[in-house]
Protein backbone atom coordinates (compact mmCIF):
# COMPACT_ATOMS: atom_id res chain seq x y z
CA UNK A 1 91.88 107.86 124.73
CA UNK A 2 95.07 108.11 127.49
CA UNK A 3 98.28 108.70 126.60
CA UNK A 4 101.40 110.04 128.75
CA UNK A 5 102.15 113.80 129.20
CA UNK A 6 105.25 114.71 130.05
CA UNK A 7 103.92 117.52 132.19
CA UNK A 8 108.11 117.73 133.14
CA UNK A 9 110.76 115.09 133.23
CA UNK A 10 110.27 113.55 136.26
CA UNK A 11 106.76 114.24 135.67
CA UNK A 12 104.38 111.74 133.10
CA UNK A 13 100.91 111.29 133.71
CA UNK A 14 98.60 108.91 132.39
CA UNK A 15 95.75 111.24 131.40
CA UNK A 16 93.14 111.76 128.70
CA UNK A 17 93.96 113.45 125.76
CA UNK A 18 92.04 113.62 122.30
CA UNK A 19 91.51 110.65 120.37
CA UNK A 20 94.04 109.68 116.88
CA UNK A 21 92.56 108.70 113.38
CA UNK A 22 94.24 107.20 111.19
CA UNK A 23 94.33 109.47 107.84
CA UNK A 24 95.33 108.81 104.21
CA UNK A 25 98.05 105.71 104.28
CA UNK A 26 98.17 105.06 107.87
CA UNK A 27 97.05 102.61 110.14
CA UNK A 28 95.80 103.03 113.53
CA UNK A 29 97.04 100.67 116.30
CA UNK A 30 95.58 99.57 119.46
CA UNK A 31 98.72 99.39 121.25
CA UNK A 32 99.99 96.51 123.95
CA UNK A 33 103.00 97.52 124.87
CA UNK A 34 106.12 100.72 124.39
CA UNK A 35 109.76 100.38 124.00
CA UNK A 36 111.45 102.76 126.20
CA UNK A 37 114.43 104.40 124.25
CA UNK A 38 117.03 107.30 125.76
CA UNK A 39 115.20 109.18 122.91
CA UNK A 40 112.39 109.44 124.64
CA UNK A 41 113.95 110.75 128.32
CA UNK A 42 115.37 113.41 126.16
CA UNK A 43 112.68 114.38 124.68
CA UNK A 44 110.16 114.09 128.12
CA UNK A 45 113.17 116.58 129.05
CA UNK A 46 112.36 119.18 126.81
CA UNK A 47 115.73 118.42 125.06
CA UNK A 48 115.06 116.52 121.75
CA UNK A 49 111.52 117.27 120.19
CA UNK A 50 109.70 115.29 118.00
CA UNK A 51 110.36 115.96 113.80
CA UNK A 52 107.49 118.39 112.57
CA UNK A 53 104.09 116.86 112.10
CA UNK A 54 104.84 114.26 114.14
CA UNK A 55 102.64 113.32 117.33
CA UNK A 56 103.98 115.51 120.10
CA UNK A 57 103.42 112.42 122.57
CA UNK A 58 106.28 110.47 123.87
CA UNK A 59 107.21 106.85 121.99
CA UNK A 60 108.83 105.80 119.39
CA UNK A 61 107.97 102.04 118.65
CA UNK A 62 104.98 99.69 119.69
CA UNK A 63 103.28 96.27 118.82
CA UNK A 64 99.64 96.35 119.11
CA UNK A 65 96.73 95.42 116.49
CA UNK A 66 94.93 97.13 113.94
CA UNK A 67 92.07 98.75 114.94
CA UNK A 68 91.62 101.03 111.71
CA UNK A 69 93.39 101.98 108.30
CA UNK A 70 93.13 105.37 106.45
CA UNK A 71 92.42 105.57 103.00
CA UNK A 72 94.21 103.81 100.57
CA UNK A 73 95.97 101.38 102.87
CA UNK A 74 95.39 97.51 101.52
CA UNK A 75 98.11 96.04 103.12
CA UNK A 76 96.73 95.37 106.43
CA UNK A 77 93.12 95.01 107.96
CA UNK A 78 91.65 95.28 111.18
CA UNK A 79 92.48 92.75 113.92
CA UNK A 80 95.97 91.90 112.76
CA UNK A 81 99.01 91.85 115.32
CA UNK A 82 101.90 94.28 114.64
CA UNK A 83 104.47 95.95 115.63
CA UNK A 84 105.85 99.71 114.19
CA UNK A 85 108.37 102.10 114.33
CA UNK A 86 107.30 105.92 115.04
CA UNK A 87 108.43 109.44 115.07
CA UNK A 88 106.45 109.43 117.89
CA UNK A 89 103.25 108.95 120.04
CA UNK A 90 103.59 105.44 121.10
CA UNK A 91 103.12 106.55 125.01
CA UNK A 92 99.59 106.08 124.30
CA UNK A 93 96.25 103.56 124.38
CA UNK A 94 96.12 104.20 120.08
CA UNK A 95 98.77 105.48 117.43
CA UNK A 96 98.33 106.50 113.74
CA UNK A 97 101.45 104.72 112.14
CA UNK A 98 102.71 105.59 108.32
CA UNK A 99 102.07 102.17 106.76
CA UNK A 100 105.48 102.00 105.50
CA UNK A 101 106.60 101.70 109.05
CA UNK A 102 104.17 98.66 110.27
CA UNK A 103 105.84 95.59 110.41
CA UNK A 104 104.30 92.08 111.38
CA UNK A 105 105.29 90.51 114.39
CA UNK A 106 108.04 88.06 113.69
CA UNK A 107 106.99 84.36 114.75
CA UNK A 108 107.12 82.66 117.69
CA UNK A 109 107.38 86.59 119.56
CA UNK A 110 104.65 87.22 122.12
CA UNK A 111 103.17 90.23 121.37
CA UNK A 112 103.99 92.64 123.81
CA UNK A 113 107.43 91.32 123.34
CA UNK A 114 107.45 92.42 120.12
CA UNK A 115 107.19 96.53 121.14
CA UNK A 116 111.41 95.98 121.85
CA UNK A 117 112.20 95.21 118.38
CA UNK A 118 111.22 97.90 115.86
CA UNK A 119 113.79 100.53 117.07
CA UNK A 120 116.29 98.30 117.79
CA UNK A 121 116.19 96.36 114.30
CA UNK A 122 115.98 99.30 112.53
CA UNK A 123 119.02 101.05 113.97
CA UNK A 124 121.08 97.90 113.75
CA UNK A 125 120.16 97.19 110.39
CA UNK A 126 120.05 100.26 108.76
CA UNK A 127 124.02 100.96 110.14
CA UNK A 128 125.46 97.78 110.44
CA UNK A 129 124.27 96.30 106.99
CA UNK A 130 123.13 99.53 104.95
CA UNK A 131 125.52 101.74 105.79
CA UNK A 132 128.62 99.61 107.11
CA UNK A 133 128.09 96.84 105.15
CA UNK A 134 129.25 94.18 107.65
CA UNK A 135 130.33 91.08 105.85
CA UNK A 136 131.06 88.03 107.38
CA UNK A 137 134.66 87.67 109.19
CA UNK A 138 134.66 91.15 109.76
CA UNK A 139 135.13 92.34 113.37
CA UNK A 140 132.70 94.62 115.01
CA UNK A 141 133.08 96.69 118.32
CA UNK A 142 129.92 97.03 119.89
CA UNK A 143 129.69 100.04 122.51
CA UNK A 144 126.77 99.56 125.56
CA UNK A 145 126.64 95.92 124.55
CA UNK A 146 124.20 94.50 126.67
CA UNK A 147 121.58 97.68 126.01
CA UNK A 148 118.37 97.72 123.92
CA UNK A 149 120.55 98.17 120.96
CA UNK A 150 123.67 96.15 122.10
CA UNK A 151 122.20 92.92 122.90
CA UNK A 152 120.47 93.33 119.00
CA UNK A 153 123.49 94.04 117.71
CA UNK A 154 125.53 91.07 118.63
CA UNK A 155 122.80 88.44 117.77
CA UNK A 156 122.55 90.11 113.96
CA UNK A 157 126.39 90.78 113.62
CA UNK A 158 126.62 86.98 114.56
CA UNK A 159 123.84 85.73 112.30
CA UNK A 160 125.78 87.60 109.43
CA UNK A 161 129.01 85.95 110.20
CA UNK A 162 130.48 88.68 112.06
CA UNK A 163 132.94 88.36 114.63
CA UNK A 164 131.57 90.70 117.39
CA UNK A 165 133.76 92.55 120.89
CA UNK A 166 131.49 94.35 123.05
CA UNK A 167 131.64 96.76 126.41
CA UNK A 168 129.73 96.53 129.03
CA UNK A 169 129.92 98.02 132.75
CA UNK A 170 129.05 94.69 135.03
CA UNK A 171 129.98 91.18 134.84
CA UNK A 172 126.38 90.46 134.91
CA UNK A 173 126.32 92.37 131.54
CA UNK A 174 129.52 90.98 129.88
CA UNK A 175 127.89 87.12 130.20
CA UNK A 176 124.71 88.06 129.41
CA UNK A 177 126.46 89.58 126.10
CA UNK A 178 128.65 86.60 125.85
CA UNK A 179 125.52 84.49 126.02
CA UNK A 180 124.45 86.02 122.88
CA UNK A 181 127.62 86.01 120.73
CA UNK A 182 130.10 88.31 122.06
CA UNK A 183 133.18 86.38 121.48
CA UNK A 184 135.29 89.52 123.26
CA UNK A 185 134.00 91.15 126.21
CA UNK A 186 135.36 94.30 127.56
CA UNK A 187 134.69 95.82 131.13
CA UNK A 188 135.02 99.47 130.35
CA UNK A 189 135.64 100.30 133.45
CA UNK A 190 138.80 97.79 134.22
CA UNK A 191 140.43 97.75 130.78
CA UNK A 192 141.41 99.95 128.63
CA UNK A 193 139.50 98.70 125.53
CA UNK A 194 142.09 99.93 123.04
CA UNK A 195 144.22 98.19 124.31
CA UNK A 196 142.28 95.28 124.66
CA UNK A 197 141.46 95.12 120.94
CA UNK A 198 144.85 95.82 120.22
CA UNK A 199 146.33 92.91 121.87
CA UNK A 200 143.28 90.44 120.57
CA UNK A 201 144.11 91.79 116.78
CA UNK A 202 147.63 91.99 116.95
CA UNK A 203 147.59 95.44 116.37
CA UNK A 204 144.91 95.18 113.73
CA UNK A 205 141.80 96.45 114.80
CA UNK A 206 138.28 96.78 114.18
CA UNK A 207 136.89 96.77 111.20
CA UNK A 208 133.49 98.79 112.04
CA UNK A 209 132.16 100.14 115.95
CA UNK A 210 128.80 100.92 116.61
CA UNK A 211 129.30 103.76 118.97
CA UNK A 212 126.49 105.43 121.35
CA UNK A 213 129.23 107.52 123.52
CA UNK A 214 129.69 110.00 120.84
CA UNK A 215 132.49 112.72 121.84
CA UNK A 216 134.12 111.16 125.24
CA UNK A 217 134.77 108.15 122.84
CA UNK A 218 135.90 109.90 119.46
CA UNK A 219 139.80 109.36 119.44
CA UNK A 220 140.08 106.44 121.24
CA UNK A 221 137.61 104.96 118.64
CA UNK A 222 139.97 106.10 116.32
CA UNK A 223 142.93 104.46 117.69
CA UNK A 224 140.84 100.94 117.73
CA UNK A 225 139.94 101.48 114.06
CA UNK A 226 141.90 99.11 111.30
CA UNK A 227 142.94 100.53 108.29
CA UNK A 228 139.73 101.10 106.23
CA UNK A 229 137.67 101.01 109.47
CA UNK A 230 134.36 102.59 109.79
CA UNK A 231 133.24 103.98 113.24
CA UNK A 232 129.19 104.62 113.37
CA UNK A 233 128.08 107.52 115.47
CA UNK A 234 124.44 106.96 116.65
CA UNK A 235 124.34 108.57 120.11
CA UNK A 236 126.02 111.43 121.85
CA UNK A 237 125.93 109.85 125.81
CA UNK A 238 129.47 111.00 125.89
CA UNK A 239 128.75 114.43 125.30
CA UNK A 240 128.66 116.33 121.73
CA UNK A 241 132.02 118.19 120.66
CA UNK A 242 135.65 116.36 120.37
CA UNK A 243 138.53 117.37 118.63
CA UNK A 244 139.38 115.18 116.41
CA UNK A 245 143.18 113.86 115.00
CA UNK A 246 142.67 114.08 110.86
CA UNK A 247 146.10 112.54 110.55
CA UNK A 248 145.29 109.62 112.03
CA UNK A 249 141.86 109.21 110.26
CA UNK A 250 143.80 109.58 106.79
CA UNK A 251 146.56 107.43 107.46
CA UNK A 252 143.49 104.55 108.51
CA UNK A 253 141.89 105.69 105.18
CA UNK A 254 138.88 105.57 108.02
CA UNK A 255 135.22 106.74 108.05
CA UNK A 256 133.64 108.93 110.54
CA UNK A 257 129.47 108.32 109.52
CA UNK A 258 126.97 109.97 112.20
CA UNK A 259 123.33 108.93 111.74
CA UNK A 260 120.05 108.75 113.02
CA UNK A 261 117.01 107.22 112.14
CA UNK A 262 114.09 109.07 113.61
CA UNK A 263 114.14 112.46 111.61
CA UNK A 264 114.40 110.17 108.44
CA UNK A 265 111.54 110.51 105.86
CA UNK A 266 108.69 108.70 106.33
CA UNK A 267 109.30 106.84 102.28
CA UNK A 268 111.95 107.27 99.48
CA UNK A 269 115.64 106.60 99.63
CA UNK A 270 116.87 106.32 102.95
CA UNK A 271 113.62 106.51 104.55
CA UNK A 272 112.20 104.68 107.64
CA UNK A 273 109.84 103.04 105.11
CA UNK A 274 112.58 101.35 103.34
CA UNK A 275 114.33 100.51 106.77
CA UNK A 276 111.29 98.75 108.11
CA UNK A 277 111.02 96.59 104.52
CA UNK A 278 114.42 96.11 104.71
CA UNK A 279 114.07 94.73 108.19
CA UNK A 280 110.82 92.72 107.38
CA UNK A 281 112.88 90.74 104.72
CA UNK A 282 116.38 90.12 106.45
CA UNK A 283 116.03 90.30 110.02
CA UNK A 284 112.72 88.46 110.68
CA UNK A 285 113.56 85.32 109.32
CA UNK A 286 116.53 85.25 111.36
CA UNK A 287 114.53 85.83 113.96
CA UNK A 288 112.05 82.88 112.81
CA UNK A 289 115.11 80.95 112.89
CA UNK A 290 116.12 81.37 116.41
CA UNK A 291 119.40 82.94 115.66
CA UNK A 292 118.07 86.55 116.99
CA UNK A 293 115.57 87.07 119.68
CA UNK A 294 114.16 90.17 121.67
CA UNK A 295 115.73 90.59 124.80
CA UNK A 296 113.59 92.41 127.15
CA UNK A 297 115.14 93.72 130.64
CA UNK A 298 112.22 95.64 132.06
CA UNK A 299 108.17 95.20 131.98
CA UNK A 300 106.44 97.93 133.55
CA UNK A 301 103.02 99.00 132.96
CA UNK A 302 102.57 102.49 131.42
CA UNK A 303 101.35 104.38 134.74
CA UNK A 304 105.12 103.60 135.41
CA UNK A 305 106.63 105.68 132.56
CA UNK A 306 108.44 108.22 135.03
CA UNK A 307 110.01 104.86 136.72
CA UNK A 308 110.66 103.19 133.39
CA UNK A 309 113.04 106.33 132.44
CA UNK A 310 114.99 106.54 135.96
CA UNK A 311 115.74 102.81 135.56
CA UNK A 312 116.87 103.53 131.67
CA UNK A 313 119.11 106.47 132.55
CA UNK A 314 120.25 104.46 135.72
CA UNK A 315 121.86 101.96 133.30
CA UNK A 316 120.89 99.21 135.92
CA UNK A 317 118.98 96.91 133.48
CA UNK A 318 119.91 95.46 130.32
CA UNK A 319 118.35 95.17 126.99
CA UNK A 320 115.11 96.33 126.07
CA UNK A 321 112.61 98.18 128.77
CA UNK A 322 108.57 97.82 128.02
CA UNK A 323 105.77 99.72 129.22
CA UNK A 324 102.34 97.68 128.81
CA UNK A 325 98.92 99.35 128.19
């Protein structure tokens, strides 16, 4: 089979390689198409390797369909269309998947579409609902709005009831996020979103952010906390150390919460397993519904890896970048 080598960052060639089985409780998938995540430009950059015993290829979610399952695996056959969230190897013509993390593809998605979703559903979900637990009313920042994650974000936030604020760095980006639910949209680089969410809350605040700027971000996120406020770490684009004020987090009662979902356990409490059920049962429907959709930037075929990451890093696209096979 071919899948990409990152021979170095700049450098990922479509090449043969030896061929994937699928062994006890996993499937193998013919795969259609790759989501591109920042994940994965770290890791072609030698700078965030894959958990141990996972593939050592690039990739992190794909759709595709069932070409094999390993032993003991009833839940799916050969043939079917899926989708499936990895600790990696989805740069690649086949992928042996944990069956816990195969999900079907929701309807009314094509399926190539359907390669944006797993990552992005997953995060959301898992930190917005299992973590935060974002009720409706509630007010949630959104950080990189109209990314991969961003553009997810606001459409489930919205579907739970949420009231959602974003930023984004064009005004291209602020409508599209608009478009999708944002009922505040911040320019980060004209306002001062503090104060912006300040003024809009009468001094109130958020009530959770989703944050993927990690230490350049830390005390202002703070500052646009409420009292009781949660602020969700789940990328370090900002940079990795901050000092942070502990007088102001106690006298917001807030919650500092770093996570991240691909060194999870494959099953058990926590795991990507029950993430990818969890997701399966709440998100889908909505999905069925209309109320969420994928929202794909970016279609390049898989020869185009290298490109697909300088366009990611580049920040000039929005939502959800696809490599086809």
């Amino acid at each position: 089979m071919r899948a990409i080598v990152a021979e170095s960052a700049e450098q990922l060639v479509w090449q043969e390689v030896p061929d994937v089985t699928a062994g006890p409780d996993e499937v193998l998938i013919k795969v259609t198409a790759a989501g591109v995540n920042r994940a994965d430009v770290l890791q072609a950059a030698g700078k965030y390797p894959p958990p141990p015993g996972a593939s050592e290829t690039i990739g992190m979610e794909v759709s595709g369909v069932v070409a094999d399952v390993g032993p003991g695996v009833t839940e799916w056959s050969k043939g079917q269309e899926v989708c499936a969230l990895l600790a990696g190897g989805g740069y690649a013509e086949y992928v042996a998947v944990p069956v816990g993390q195969v999900m079907p593809v929701p309807p009314a998605v094509e399926l190539a579409d359907a390669a944006g979703l797993p990552e992005v559903a997953c995060t959301v979900w898992s930190n917005l609902v299992m973590t935060a637990h974002l009720s409706p009313g509630q007010l949630v920042l959104i950080h990189g709005g109209a990314s991969g994650i961003g553009t997810h974000a606001i459409q489930v936030a919205r579907a739970l009831g949420a009231r959602v604020a974003i930023t984004a760095g064009s005004p291209e980006k602020l409508e599209l996020c608009r478009s999708l639910g944002a009922q505040i949209a911040i320019s980060y680089k004209d306002e001062d979103f503090v104060a912006r969410i300040k003024e809009v809350t009468d001094g109130g605040g958020v009530d959770v952010i989703l944050d993927i700027m990690g230490a350049a971000y830390l005390d202002r996120n703070i500052d646009a906390l409420a009292t009781d406020g949660q602020l969700i770490v789940i990328g370090m684009q900002g940079g990795v150390k901050a000092e942070l004020n502990l007088g102001k987090l106690l006298t917001k009662r807030a919650r500092v919460i770093g996570t991240t979902l691909r060194a999870r356990p494959v099953s058990g409490p926590n795991s990507k397993s029950e993430i990818a059920a969890a997701v399966t049962a709440s998100v889908w429907p909505m999905i069925a519904a209309g109320r969420v959709r994928p929202v794909i930037g970016t279609r390049l075929p898989i020869e185009q890896a290298a490109e697909a990451h300088r366009l990611l890093v580049s920040g000039k696209t929005y939502g959800k970048i696809l490599l086809t096979v």
